[in-house]
PDB file of N, CA and C in Angstrom:
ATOM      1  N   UNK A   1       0.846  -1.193   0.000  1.00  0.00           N
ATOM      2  CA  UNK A   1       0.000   0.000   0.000  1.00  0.00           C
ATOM      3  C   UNK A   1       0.886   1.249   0.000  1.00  0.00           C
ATOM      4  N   UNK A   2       0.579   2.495  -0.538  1.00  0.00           N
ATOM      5  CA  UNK A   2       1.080   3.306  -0.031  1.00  0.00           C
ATOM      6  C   UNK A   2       0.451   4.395   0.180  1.00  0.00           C
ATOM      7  N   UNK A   3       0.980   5.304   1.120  1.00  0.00           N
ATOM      8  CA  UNK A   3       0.078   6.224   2.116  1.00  0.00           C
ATOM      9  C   UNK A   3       0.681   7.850   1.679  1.00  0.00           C
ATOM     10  N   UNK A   4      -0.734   8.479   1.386  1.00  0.00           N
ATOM     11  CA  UNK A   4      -0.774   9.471   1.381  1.00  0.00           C
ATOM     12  C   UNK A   4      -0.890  10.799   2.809  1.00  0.00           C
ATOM     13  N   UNK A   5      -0.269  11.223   3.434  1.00  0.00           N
ATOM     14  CA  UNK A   5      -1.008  12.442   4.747  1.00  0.00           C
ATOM     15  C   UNK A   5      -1.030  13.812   3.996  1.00  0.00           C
ATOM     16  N   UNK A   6      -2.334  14.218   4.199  1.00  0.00           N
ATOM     17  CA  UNK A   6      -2.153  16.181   4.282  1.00  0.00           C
ATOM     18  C   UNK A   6      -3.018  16.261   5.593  1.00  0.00           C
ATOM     19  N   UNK A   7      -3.169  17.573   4.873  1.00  0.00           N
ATOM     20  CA  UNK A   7      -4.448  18.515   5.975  1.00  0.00           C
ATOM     21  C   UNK A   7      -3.589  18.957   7.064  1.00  0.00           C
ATOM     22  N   UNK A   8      -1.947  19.007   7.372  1.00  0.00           N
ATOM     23  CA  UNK A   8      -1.004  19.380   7.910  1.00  0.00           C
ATOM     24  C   UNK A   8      -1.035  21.088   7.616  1.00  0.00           C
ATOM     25  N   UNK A   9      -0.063  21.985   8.403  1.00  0.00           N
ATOM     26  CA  UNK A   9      -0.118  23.575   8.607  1.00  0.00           C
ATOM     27  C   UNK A   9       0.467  23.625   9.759  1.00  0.00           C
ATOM     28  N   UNK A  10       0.243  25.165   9.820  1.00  0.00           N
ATOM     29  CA  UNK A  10       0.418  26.599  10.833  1.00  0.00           C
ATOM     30  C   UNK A  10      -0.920  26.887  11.430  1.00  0.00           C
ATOM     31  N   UNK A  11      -0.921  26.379  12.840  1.00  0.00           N
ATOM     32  CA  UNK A  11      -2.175  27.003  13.756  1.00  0.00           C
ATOM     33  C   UNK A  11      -1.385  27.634  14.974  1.00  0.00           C
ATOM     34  N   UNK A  12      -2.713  27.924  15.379  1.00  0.00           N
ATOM     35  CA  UNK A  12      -2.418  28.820  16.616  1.00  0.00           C
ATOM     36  C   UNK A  12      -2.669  27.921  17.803  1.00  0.00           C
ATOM     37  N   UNK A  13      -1.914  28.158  18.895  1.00  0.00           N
ATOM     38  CA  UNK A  13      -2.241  27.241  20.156  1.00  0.00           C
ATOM     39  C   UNK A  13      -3.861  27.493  20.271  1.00  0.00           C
ATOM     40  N   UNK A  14      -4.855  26.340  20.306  1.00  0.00           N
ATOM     41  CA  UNK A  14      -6.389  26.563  20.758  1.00  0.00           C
ATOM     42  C   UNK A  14      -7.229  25.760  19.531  1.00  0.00           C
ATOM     43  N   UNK A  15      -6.371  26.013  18.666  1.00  0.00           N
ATOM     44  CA  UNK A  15      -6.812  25.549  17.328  1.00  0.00           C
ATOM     45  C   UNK A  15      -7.147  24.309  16.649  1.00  0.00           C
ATOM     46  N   UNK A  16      -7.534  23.812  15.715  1.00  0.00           N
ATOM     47  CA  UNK A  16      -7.839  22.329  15.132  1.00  0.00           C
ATOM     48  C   UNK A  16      -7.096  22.274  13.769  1.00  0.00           C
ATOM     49  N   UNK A  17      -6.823  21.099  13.451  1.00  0.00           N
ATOM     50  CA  UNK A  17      -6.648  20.638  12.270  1.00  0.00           C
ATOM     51  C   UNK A  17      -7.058  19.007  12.219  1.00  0.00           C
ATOM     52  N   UNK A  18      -7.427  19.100  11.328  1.00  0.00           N
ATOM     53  CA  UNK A  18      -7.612  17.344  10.820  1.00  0.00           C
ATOM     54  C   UNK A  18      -6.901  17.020   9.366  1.00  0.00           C
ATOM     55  N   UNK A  19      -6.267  15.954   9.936  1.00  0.00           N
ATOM     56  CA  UNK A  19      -5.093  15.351   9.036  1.00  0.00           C
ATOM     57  C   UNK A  19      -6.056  13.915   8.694  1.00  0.00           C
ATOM     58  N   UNK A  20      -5.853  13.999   6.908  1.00  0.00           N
ATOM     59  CA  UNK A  20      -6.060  12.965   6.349  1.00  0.00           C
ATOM     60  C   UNK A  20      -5.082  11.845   6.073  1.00  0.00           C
ATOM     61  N   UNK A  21      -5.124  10.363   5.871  1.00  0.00           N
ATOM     62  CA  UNK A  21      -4.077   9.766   5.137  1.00  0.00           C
ATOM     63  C   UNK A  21      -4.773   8.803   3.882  1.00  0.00           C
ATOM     64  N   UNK A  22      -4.401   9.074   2.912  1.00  0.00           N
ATOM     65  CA  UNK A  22      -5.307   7.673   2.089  1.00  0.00           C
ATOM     66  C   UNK A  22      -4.215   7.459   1.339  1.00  0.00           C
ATOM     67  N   UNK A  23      -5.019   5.607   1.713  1.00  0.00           N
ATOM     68  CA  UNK A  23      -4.560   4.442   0.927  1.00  0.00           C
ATOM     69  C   UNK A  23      -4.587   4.110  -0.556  1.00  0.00           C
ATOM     70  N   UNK A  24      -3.876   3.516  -0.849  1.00  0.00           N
ATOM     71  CA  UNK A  24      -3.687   3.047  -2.293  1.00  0.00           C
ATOM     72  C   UNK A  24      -4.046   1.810  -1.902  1.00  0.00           C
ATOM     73  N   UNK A  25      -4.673   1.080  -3.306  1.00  0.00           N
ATOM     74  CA  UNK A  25      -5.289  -0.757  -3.181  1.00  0.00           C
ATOM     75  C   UNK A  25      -6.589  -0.571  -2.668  1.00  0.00           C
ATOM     76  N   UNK A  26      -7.137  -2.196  -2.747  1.00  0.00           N
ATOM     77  CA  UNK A  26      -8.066  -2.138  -2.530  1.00  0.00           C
ATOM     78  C   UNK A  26      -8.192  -3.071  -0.870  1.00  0.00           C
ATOM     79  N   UNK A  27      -7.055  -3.344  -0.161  1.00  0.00           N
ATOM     80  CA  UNK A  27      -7.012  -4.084   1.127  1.00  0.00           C
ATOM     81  C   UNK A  27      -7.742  -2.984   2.045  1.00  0.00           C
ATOM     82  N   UNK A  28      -7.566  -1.930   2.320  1.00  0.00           N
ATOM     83  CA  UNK A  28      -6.960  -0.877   3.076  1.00  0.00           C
ATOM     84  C   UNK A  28      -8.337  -1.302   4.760  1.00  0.00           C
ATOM     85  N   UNK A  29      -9.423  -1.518   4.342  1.00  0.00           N
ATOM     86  CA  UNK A  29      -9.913  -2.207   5.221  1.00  0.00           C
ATOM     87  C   UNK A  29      -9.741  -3.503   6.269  1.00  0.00           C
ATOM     88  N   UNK A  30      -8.174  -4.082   5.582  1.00  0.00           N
ATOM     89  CA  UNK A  30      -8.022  -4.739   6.309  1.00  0.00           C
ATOM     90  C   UNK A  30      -6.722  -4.799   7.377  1.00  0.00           C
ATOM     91  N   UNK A  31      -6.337  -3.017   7.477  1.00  0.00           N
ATOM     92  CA  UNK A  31      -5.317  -2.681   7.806  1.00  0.00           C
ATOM     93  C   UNK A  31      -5.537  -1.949   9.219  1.00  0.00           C
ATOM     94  N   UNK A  32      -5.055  -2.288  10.178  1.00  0.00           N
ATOM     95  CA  UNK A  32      -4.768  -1.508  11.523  1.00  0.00           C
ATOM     96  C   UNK A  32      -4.240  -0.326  11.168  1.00  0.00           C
ATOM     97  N   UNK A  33      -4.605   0.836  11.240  1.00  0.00           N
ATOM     98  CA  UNK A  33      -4.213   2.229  11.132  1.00  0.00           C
ATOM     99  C   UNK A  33      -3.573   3.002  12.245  1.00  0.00           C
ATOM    100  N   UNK A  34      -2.411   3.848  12.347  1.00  0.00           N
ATOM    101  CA  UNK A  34      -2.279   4.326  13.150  1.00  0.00           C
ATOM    102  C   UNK A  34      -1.514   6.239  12.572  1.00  0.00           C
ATOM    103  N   UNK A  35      -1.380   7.048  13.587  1.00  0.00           N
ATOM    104  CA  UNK A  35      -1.031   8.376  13.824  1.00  0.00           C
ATOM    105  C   UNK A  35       0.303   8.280  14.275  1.00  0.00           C
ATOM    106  N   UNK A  36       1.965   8.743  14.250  1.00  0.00           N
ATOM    107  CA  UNK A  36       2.615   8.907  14.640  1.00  0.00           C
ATOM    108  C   UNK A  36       2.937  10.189  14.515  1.00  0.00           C
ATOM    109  N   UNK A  37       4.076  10.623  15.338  1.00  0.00           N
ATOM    110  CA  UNK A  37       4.083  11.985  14.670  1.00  0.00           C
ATOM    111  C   UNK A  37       6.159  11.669  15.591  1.00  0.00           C
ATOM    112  N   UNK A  38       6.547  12.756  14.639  1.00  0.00           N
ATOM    113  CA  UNK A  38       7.902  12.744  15.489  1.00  0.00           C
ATOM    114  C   UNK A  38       8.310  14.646  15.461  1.00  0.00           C
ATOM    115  N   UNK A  39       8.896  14.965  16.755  1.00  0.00           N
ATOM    116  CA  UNK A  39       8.910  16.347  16.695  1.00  0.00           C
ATOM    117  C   UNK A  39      10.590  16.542  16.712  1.00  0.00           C
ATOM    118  N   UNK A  40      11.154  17.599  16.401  1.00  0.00           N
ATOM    119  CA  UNK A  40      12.826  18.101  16.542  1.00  0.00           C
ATOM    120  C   UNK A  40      13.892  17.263  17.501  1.00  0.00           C
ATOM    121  N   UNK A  41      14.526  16.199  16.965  1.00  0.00           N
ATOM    122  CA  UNK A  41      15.589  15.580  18.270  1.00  0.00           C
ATOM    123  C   UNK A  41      14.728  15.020  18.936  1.00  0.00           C
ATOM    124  N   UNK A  42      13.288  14.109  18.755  1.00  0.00           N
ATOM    125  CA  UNK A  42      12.644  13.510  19.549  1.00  0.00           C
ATOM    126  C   UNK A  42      12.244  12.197  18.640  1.00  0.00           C
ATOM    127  N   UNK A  43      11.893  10.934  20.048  1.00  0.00           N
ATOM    128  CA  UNK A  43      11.417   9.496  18.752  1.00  0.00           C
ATOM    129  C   UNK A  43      10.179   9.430  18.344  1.00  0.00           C
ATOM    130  N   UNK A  44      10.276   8.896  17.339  1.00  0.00           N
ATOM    131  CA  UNK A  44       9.056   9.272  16.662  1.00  0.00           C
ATOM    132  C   UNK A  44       7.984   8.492  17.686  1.00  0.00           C
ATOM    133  N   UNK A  45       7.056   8.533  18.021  1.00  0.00           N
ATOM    134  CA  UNK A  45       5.604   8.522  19.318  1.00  0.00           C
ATOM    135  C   UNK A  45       4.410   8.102  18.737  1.00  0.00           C
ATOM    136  N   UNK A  46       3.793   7.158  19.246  1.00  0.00           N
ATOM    137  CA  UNK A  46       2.556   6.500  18.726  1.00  0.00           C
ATOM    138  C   UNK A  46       1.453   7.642  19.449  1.00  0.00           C
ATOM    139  N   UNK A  47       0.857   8.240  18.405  1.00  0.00           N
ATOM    140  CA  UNK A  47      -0.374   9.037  18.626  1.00  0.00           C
ATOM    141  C   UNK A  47      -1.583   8.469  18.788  1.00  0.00           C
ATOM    142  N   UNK A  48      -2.659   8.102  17.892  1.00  0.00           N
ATOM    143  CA  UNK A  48      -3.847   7.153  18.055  1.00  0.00           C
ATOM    144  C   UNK A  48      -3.727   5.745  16.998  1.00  0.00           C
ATOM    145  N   UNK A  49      -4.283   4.941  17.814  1.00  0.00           N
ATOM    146  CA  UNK A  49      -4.743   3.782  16.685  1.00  0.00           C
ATOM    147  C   UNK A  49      -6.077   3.760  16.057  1.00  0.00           C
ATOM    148  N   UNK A  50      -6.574   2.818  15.523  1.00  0.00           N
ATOM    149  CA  UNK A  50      -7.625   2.203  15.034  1.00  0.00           C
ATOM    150  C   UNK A  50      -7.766   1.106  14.689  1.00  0.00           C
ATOM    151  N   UNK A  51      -8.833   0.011  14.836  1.00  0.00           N
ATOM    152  CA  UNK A  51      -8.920  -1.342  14.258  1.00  0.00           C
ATOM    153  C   UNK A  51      -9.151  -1.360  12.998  1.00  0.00           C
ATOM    154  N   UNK A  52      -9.550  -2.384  12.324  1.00  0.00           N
ATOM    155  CA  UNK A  52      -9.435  -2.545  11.144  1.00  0.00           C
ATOM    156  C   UNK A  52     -10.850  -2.112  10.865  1.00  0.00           C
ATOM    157  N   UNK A  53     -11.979  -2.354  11.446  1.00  0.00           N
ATOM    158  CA  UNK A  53     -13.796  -2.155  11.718  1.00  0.00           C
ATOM    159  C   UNK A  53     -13.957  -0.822  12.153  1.00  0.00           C
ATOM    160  N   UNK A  54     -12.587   0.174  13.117  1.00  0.00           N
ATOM    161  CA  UNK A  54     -13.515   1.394  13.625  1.00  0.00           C
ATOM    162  C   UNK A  54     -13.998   1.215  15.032  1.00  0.00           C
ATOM    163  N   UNK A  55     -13.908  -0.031  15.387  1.00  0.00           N
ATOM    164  CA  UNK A  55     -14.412  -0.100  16.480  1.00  0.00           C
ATOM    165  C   UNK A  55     -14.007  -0.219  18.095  1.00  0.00           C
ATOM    166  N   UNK A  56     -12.658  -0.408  17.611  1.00  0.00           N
ATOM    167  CA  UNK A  56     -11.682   0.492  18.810  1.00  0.00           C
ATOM    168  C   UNK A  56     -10.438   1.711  18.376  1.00  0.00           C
ATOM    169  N   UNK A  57     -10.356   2.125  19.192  1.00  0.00           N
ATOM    170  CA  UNK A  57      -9.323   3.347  19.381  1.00  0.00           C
ATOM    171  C   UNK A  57      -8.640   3.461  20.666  1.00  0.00           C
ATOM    172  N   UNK A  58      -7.008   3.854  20.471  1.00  0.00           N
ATOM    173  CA  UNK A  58      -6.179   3.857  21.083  1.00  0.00           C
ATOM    174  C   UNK A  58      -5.731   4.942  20.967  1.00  0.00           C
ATOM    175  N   UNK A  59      -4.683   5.744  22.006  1.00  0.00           N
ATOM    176  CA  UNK A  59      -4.725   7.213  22.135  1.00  0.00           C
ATOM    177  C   UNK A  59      -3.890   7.456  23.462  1.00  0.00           C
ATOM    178  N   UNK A  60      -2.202   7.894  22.607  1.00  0.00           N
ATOM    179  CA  UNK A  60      -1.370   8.290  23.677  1.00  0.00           C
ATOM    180  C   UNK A  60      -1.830   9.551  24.918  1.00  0.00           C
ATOM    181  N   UNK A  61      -1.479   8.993  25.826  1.00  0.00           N
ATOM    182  CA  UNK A  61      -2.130   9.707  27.036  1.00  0.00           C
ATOM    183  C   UNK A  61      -2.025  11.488  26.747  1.00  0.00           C
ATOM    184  N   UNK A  62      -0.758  12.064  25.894  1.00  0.00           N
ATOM    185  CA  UNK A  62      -0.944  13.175  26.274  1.00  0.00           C
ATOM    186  C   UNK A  62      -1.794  13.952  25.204  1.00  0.00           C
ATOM    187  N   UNK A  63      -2.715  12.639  24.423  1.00  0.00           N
ATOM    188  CA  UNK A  63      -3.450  13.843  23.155  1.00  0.00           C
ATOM    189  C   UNK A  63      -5.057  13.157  23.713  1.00  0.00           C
ATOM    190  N   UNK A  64      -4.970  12.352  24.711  1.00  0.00           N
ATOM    191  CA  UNK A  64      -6.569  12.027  25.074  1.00  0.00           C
ATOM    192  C   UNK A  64      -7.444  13.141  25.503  1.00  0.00           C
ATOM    193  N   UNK A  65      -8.709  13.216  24.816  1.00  0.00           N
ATOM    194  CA  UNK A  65      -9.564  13.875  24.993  1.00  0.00           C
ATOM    195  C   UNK A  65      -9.713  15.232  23.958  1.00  0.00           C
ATOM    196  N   UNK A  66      -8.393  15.323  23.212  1.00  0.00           N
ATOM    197  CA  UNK A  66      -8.496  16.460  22.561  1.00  0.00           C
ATOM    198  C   UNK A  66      -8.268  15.806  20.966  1.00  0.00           C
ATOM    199  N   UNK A  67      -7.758  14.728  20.596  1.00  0.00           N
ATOM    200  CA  UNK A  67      -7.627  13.959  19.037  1.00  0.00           C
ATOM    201  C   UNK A  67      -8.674  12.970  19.241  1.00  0.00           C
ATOM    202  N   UNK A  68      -8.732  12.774  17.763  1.00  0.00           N
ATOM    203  CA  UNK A  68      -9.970  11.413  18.112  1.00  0.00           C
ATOM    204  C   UNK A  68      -9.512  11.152  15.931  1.00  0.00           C
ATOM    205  N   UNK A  69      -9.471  10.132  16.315  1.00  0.00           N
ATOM    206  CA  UNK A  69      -8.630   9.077  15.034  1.00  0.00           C
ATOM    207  C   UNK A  69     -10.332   8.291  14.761  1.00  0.00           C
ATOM    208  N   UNK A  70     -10.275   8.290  13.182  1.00  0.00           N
ATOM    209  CA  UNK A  70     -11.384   7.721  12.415  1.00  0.00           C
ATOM    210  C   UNK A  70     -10.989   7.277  10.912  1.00  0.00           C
ATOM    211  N   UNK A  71     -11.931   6.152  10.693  1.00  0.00           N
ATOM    212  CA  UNK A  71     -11.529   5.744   9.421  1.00  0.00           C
ATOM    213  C   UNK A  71     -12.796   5.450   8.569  1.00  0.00           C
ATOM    214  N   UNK A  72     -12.413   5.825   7.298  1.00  0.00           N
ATOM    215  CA  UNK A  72     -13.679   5.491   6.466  1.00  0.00           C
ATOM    216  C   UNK A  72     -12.863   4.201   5.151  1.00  0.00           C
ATOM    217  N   UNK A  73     -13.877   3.681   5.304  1.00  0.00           N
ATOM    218  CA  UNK A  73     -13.023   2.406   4.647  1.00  0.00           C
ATOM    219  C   UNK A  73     -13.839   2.428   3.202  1.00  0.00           C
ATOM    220  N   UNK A  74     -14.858   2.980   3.436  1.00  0.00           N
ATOM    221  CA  UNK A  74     -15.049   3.311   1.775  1.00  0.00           C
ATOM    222  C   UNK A  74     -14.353   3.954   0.560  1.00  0.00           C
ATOM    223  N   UNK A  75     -13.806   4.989   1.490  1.00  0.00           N
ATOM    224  CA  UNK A  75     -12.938   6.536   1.023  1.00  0.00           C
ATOM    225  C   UNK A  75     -11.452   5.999   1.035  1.00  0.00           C
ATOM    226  N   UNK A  76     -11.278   4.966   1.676  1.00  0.00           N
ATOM    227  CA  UNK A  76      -9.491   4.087   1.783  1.00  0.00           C
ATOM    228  C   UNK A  76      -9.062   5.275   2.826  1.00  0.00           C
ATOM    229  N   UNK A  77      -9.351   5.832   3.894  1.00  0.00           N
ATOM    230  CA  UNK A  77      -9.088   7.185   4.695  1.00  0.00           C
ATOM    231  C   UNK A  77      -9.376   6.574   6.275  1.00  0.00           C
ATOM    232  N   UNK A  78      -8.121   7.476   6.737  1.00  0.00           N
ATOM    233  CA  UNK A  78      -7.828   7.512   7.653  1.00  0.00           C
ATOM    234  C   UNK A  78      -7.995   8.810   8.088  1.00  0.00           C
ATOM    235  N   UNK A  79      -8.360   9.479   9.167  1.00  0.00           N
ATOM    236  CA  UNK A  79      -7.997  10.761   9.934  1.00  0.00           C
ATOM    237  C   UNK A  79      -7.144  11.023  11.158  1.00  0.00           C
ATOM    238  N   UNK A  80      -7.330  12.249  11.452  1.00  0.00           N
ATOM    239  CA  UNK A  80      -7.084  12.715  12.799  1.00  0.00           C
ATOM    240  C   UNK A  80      -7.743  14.143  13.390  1.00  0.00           C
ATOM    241  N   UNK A  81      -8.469  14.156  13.649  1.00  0.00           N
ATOM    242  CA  UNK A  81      -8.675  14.903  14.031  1.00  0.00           C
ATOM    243  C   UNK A  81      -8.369  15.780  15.659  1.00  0.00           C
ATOM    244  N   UNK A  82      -7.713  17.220  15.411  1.00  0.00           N
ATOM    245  CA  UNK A  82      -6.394  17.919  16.516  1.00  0.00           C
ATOM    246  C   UNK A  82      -7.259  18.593  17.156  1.00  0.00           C
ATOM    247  N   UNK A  83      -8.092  19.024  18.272  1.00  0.00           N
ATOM    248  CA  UNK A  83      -8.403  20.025  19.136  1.00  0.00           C
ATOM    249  C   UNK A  83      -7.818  20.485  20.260  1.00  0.00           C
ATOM    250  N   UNK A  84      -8.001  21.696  20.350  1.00  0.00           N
ATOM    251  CA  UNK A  84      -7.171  22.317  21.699  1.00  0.00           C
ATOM    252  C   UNK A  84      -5.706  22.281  21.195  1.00  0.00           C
ATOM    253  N   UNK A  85      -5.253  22.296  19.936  1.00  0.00           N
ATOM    254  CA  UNK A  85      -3.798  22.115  19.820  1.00  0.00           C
ATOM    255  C   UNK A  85      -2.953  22.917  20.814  1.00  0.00           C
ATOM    256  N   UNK A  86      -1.587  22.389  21.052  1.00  0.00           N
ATOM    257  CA  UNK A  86      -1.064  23.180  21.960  1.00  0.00           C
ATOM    258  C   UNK A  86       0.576  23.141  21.326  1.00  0.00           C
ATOM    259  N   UNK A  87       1.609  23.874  21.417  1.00  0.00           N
ATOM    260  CA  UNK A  87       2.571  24.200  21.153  1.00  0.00           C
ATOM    261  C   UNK A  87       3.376  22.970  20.753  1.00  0.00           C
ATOM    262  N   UNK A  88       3.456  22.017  22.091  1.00  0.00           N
ATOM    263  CA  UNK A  88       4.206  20.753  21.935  1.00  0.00           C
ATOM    264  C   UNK A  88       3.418  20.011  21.525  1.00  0.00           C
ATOM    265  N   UNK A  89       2.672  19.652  20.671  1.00  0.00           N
ATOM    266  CA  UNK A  89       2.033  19.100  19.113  1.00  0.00           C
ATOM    267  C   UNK A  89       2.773  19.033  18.034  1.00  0.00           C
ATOM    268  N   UNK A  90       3.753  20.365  18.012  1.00  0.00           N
ATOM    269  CA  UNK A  90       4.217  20.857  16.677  1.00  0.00           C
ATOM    270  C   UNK A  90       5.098  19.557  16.245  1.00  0.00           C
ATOM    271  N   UNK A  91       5.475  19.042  15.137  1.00  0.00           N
ATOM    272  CA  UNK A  91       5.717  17.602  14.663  1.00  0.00           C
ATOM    273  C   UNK A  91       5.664  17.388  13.274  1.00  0.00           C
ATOM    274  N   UNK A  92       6.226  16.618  12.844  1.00  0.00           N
ATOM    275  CA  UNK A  92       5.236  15.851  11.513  1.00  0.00           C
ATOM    276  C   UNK A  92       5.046  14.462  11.826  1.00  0.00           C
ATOM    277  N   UNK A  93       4.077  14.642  11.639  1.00  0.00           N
ATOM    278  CA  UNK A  93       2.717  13.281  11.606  1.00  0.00           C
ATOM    279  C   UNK A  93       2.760  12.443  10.238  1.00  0.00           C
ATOM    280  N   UNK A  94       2.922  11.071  11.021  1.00  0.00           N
ATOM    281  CA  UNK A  94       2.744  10.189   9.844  1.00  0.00           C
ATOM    282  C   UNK A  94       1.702   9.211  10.282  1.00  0.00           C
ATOM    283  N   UNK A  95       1.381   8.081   8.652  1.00  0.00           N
ATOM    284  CA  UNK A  95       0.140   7.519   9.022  1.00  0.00           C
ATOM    285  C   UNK A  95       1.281   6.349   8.800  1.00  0.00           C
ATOM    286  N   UNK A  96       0.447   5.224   9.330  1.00  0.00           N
ATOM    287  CA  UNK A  96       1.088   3.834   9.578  1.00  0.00           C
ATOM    288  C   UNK A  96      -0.051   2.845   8.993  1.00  0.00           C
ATOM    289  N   UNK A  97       0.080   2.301   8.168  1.00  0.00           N
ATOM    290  CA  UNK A  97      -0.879   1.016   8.077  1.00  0.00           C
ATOM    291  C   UNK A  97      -0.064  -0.420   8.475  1.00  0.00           C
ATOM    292  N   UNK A  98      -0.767  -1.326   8.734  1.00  0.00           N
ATOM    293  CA  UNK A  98      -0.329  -2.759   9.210  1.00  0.00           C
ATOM    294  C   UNK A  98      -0.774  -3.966   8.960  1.00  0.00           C
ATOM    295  N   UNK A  99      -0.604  -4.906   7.938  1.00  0.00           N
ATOM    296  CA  UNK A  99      -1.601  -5.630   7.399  1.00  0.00           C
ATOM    297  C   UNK A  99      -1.275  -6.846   8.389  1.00  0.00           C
ATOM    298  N   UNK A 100      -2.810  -7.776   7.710  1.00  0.00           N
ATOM    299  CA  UNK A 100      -2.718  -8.709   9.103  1.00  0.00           C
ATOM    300  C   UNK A 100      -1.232 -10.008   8.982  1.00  0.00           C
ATOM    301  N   UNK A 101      -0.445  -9.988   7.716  1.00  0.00           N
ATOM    302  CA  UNK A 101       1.029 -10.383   8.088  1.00  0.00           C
ATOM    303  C   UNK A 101       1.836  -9.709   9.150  1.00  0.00           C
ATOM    304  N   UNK A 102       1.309  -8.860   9.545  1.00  0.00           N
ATOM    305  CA  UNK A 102       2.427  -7.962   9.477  1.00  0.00           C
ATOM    306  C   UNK A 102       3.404  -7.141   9.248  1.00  0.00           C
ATOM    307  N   UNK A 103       3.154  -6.833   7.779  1.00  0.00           N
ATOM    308  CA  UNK A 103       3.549  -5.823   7.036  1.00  0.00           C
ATOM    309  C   UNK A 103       3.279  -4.258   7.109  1.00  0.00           C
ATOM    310  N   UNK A 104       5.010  -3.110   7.222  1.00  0.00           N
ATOM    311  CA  UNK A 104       3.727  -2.287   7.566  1.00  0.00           C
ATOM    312  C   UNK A 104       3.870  -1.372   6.703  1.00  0.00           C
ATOM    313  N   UNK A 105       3.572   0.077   6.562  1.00  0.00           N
ATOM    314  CA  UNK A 105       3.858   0.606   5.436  1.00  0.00           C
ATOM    315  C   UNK A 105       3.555   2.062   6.380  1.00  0.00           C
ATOM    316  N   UNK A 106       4.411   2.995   5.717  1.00  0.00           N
ATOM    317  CA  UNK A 106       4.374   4.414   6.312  1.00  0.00           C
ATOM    318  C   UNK A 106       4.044   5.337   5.103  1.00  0.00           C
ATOM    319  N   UNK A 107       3.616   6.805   5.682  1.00  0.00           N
ATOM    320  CA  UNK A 107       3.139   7.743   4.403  1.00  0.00           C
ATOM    321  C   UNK A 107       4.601   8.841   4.854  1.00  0.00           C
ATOM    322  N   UNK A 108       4.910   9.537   3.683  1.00  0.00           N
ATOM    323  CA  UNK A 108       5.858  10.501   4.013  1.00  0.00           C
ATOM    324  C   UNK A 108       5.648  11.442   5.136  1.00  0.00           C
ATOM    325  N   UNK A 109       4.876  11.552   5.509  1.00  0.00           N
ATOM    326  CA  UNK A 109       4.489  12.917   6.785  1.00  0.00           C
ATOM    327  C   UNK A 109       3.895  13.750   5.750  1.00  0.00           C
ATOM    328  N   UNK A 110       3.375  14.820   6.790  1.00  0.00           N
ATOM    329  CA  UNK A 110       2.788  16.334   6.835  1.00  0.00           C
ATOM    330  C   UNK A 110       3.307  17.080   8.039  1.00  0.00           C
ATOM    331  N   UNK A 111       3.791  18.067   8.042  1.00  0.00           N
ATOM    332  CA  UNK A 111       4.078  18.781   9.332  1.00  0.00           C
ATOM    333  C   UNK A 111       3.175  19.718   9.730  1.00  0.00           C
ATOM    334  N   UNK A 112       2.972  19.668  11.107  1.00  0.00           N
ATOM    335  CA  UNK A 112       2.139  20.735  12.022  1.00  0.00           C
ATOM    336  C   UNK A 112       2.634  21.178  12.588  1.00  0.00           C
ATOM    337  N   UNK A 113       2.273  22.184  12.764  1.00  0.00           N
ATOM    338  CA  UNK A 113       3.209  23.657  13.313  1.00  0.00           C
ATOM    339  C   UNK A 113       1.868  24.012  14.337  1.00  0.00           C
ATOM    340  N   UNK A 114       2.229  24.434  15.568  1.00  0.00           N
ATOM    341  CA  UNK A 114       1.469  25.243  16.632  1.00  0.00           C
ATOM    342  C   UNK A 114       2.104  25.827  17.186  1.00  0.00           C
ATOM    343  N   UNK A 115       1.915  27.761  16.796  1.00  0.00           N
ATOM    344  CA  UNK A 115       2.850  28.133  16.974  1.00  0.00           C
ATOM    345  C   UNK A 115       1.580  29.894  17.239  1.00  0.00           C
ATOM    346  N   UNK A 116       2.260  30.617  18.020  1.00  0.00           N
ATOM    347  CA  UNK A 116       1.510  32.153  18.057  1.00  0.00           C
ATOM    348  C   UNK A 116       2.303  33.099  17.087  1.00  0.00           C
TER     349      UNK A 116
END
């Protein structure tokens, strides 16, 4: 597969963005999805997951309550959606797919900036 991310930018601390990723092929429904993001001299950090159905979600402690990760498996799409962004957000975000071998596949990034 390979993975597309935008919907990346320049916000202001308070702000939203929602980051897309879409798939190439026609599996993409049968892929565990996930959000990473890696920021300046830091390792790259598991942001949210998703199952392959949508029907669970996973979500590093320091973006709970303000991201919320969704997938439309019609659209081959993944999201993210950012609220309350805050400064140490700023990053580029990548999408991760994972097929059920175990294979995994990454998208080049998008970078987010939260910045005044």
């Amino acid at each position: 597969a390979q993975l597309a991310e935008s919907g990346g930018g320049l916000v202001q601390p308070g702000g939203s963005l929602r980051l897309s990723c879409v798939a190439s092929g026609s599996t993409f429904s049968w892929y565990v999805m996930s959000w990473y993001r890696q920021a300046p001299g830091k390792e790259r950090e598991l942001v949210a997951s998703i199952t392959t159905g949508g029907t669970s979600t996973d979500y590093a402690d320091s973006v709970k309550g303000r991201f919320t990760i969704s997938r439309d498996n019609a659209k081959n799409t993944v999201y993210l959606q950012m609220n309350s962004l805050k400064p140490e957000d700023t990053a580029v975000y990548f999408c991760r797919a994972v097929a059920i071998t175990g294979r995994q596949y990454w998208g080049q990034g998008t970078q987010v900036t939260v910045s005044s």
